[in-house]
Protein backbone atom coordinates (compact mmCIF):
# COMPACT_ATOMS: atom_id res chain seq x y z
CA UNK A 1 0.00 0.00 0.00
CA UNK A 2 2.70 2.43 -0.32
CA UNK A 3 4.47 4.42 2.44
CA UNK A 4 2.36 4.72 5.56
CA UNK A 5 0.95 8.65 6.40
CA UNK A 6 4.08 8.96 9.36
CA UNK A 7 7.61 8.76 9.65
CA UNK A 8 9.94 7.77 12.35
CA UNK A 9 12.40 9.15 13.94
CA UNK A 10 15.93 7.10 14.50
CA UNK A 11 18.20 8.60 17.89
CA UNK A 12 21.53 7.69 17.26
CA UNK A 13 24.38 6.54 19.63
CA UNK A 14 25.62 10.12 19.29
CA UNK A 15 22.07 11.67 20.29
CA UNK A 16 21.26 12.85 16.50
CA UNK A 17 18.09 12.78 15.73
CA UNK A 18 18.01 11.34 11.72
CA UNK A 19 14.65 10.39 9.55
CA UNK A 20 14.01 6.81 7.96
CA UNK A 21 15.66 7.05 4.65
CA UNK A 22 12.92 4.27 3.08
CA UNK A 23 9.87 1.93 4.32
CA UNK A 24 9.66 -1.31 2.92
CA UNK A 25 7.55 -4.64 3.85
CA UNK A 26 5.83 -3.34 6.70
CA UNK A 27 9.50 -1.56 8.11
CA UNK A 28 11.32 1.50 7.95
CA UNK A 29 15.01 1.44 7.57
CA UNK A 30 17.84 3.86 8.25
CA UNK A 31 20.53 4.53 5.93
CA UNK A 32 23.92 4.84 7.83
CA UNK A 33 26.22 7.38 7.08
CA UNK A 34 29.65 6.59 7.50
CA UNK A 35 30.68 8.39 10.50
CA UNK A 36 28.31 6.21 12.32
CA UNK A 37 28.76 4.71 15.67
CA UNK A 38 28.32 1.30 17.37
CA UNK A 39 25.33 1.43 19.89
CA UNK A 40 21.95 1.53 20.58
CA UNK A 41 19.85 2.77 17.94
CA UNK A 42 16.26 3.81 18.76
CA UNK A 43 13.16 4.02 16.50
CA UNK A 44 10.22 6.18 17.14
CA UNK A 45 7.36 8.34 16.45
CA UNK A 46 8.27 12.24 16.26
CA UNK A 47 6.37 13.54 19.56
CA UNK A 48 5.20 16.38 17.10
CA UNK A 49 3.56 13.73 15.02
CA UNK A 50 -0.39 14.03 14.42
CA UNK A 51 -0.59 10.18 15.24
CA UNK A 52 0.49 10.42 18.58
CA UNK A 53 -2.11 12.66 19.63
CA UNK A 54 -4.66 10.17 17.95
CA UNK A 55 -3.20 6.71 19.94
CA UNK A 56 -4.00 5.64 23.39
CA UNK A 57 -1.07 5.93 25.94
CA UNK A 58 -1.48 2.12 25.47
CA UNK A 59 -0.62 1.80 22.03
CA UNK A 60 2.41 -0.56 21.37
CA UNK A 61 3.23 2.12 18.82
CA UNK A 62 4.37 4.75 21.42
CA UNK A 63 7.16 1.81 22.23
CA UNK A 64 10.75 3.04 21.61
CA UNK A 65 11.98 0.23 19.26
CA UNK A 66 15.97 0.19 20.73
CA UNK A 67 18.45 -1.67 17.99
CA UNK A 68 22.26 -2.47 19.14
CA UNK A 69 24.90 -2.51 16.70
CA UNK A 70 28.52 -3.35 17.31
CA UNK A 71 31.10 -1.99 15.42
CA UNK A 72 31.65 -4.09 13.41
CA UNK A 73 28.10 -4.30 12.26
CA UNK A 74 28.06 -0.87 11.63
CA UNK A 75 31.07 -1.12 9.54
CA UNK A 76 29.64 -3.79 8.01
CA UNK A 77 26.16 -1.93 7.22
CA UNK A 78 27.92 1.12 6.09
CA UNK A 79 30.00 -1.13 3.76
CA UNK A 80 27.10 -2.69 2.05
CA UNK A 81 25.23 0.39 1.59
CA UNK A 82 28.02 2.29 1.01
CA UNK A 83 28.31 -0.57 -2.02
CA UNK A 84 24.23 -0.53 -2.95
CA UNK A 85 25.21 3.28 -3.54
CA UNK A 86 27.63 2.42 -5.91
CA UNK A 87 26.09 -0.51 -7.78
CA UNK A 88 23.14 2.52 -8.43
CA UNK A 89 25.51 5.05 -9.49
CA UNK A 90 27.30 2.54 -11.99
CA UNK A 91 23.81 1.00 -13.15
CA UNK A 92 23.22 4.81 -14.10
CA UNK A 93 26.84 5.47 -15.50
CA UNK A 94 26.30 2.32 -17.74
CA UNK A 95 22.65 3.57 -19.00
CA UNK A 96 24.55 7.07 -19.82
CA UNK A 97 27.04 5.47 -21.57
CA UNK A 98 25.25 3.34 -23.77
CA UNK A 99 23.11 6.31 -24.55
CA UNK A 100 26.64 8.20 -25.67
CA UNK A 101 27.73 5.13 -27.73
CA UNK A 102 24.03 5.24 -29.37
CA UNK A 103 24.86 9.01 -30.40
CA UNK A 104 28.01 8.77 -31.03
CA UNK A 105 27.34 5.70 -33.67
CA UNK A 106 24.57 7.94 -35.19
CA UNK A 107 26.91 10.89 -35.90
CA UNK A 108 29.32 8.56 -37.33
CA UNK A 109 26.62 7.38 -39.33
CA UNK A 110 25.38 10.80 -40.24
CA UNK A 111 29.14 12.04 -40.89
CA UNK A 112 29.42 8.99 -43.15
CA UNK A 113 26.43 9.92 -45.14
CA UNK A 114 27.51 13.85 -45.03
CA UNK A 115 31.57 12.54 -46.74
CA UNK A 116 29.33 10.93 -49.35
CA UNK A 117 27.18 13.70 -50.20
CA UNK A 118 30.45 16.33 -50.37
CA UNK A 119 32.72 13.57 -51.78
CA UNK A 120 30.97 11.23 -54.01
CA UNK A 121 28.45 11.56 -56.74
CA UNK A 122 25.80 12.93 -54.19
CA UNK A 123 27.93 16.12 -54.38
CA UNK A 124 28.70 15.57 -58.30
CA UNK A 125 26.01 14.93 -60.16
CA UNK A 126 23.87 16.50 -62.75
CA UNK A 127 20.35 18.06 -61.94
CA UNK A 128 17.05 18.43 -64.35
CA UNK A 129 14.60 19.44 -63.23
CA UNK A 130 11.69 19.09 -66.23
CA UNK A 131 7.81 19.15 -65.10
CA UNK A 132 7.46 17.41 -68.24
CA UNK A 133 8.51 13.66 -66.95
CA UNK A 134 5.77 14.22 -64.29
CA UNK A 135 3.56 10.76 -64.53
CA UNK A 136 0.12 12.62 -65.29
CA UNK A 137 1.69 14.46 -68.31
CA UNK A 138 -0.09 13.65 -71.19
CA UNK A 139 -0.16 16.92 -72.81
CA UNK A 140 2.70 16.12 -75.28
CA UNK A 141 4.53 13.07 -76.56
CA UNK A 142 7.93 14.45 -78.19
CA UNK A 143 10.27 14.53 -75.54
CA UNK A 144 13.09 12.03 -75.90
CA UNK A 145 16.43 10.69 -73.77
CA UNK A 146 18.03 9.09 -76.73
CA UNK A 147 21.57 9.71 -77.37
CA UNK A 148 21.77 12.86 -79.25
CA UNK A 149 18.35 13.72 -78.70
CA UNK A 150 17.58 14.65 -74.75
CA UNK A 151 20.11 16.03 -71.78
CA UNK A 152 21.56 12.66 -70.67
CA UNK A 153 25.18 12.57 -71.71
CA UNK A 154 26.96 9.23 -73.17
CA UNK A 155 28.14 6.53 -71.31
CA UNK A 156 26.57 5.94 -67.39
CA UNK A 157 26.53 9.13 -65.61
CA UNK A 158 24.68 10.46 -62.11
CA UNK A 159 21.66 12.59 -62.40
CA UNK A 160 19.62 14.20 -59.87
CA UNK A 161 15.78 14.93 -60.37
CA UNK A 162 13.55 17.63 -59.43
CA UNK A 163 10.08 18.81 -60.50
CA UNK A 164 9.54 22.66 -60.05
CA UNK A 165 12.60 23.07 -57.61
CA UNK A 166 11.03 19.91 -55.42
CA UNK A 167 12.79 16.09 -55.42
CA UNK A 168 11.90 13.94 -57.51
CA UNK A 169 11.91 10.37 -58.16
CA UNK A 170 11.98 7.70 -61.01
CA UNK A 171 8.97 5.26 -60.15
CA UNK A 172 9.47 1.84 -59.15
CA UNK A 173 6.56 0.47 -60.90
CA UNK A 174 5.27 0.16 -64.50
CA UNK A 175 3.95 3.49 -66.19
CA UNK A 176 1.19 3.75 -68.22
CA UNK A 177 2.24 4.30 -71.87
CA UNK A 178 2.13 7.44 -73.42
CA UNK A 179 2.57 9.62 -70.58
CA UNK A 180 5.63 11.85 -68.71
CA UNK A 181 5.75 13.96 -72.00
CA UNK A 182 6.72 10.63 -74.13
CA UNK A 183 5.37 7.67 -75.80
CA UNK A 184 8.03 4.97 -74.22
CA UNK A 185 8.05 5.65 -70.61
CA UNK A 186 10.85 4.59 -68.52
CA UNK A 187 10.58 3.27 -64.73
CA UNK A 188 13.42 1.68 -62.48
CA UNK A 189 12.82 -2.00 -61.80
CA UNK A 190 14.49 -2.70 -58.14
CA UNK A 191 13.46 -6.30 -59.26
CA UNK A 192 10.68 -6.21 -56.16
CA UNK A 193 13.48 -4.88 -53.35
CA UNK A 194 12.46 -1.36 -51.44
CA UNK A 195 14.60 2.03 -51.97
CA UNK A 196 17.68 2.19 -50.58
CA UNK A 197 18.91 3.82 -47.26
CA UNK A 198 20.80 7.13 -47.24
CA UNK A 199 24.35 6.36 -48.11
CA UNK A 200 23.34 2.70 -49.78
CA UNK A 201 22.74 2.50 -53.67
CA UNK A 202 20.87 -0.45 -55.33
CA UNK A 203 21.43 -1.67 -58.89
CA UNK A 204 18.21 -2.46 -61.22
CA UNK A 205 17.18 -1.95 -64.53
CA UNK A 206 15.42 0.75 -66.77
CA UNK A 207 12.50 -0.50 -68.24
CA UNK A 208 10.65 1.01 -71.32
CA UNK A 209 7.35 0.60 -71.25
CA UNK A 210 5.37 0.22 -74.76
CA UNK A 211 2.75 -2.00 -76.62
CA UNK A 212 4.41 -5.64 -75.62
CA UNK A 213 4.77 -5.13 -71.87
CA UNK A 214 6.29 -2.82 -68.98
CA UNK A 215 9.91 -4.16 -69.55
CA UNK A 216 9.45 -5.31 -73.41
CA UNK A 217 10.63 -2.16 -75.21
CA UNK A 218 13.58 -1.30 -73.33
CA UNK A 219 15.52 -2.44 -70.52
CA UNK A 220 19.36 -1.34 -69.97
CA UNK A 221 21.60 -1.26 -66.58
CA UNK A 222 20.52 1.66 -63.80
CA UNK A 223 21.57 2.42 -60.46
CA UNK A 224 19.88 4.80 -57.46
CA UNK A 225 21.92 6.23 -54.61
CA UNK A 226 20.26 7.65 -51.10
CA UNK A 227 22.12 10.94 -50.47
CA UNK A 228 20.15 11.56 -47.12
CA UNK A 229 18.10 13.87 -48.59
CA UNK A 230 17.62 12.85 -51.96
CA UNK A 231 18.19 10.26 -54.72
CA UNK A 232 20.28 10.03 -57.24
CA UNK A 233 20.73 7.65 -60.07
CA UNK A 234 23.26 6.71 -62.53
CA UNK A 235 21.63 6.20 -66.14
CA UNK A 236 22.61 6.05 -69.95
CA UNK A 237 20.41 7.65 -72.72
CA UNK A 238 17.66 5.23 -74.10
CA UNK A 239 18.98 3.46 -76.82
CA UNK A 240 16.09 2.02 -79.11
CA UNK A 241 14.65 5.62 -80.76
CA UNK A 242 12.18 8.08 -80.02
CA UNK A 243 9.91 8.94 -78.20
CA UNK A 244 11.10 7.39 -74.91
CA UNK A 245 12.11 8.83 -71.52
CA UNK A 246 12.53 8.48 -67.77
CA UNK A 247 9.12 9.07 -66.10
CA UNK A 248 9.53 11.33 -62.09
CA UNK A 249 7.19 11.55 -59.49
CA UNK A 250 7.17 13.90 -56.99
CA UNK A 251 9.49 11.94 -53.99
């Protein structure tokens, strides 16, 4: 039920007067401090206490409760709290520092991610940003990312999209045809996995999606970094004609 509504008072060998530093199981207890003597040690109620007013002179809880101690059980008492004290205070300096090795791995983590954004293709890359590729484009049909016909340079290079200054990404699911300002549009098949983490990159495949199937007009390597913030991913220009390009959606 808790901590009953009085204390007692403990009256040292010394004739200090010191409070119960905890009740438990139907008894208070008295923390030692370590200057304490051998002796008698005597537990009662504070005379100022409300419940002594409300017992009889009768009550067996007016009785002075009178513990002896020798020195060497005092020593011995102050030892083993002097010990619980210090089992608490390491339990505590453990929990703090596995909470600092917990930060300290997620900085590392975040620094990692940070070197690869300043150092690696999430700081070099190329940016577009083209509200055309958006998926519910079906305004026009002529834009085109063959070589020698769109932006995307020869060979496998690292672009970065946007859509009206906001990230973009390449879906990761068929398109509908004849959308994203082209007749072939182009998705990223992960082959099923999920996007990856910031500072992972996943390998899949462009597919070109046209009369025969979401994969059946095109399909050449591709590869998508997480820079933290945004994706980027490492493409070549379509290769079978025009009109066929990379389809974004807002990320």
């Amino acid at each position: 039920l808790g901590q009953p509504p009085v204390d007692v008072v403990w009256t040292t060998p010394t004739g200090s007067k010191l409070n119960s530093t905890s009740y438990n199981g139907g008894n208070f207890s008295l923390l030692l401090p370590s200057s304490a003597k051998g002796g008698n040690y005597v537990c009662s109620l504070p005379v100022q206490s409300p419940a002594v007013s409300c017992l009889p002179e009768s009550s067996p809880l007016l009785q002075k409760a009178v513990i002896t101690l020798g020195e060497a059980e005092v020593c011995s008492t102050v030892n083993e709290a002097q010990k619980a004290k210090l089992r608490d205070a390491n339990q505590v300096l453990e929990t703090k520092v596995q909470d600092l090795e917990s930060t300290v791995a997620n900085l590392t983590s975040q620094l990692s991610v940070f070197h690869q954004i300043k150092d690696g293709p999430c700081g070099n890359h190329t940016v577009f940003d083209d509200p055309w590729r958006m998926l519910n484009n079906t305004a026009d049909s002529n834009h085109c990312d063959a070589t020698g016909r769109g932006k995307l340079t020869a060979g496998s290079n690292w672009y970065r999209f946007l859509l009206n200054g906001a990230n973009g990404v390449i879906p990761t699911s068929c398109v509908e045809k004849s959308r994203c300002g082209t007749d072939a549009t182009i998705w990223l098949d992960l082959n099923g996995a999920s996007m990856p983490v910031p500072g992972e990159e996943k390998d899949g495949r462009a597919c070109g999606h046209w009369d025969n199937g979401c994969c059946s007009w095109l399909h050449q390597p591709a590869t998508v970094r997480n820079c933290g913030g945004f994706f980027i991913y490492k493409l070549q220009p379509t290769t079978r004609g025009c009109a066929e390009a990379y389809c974004v959606s807002p990320q």
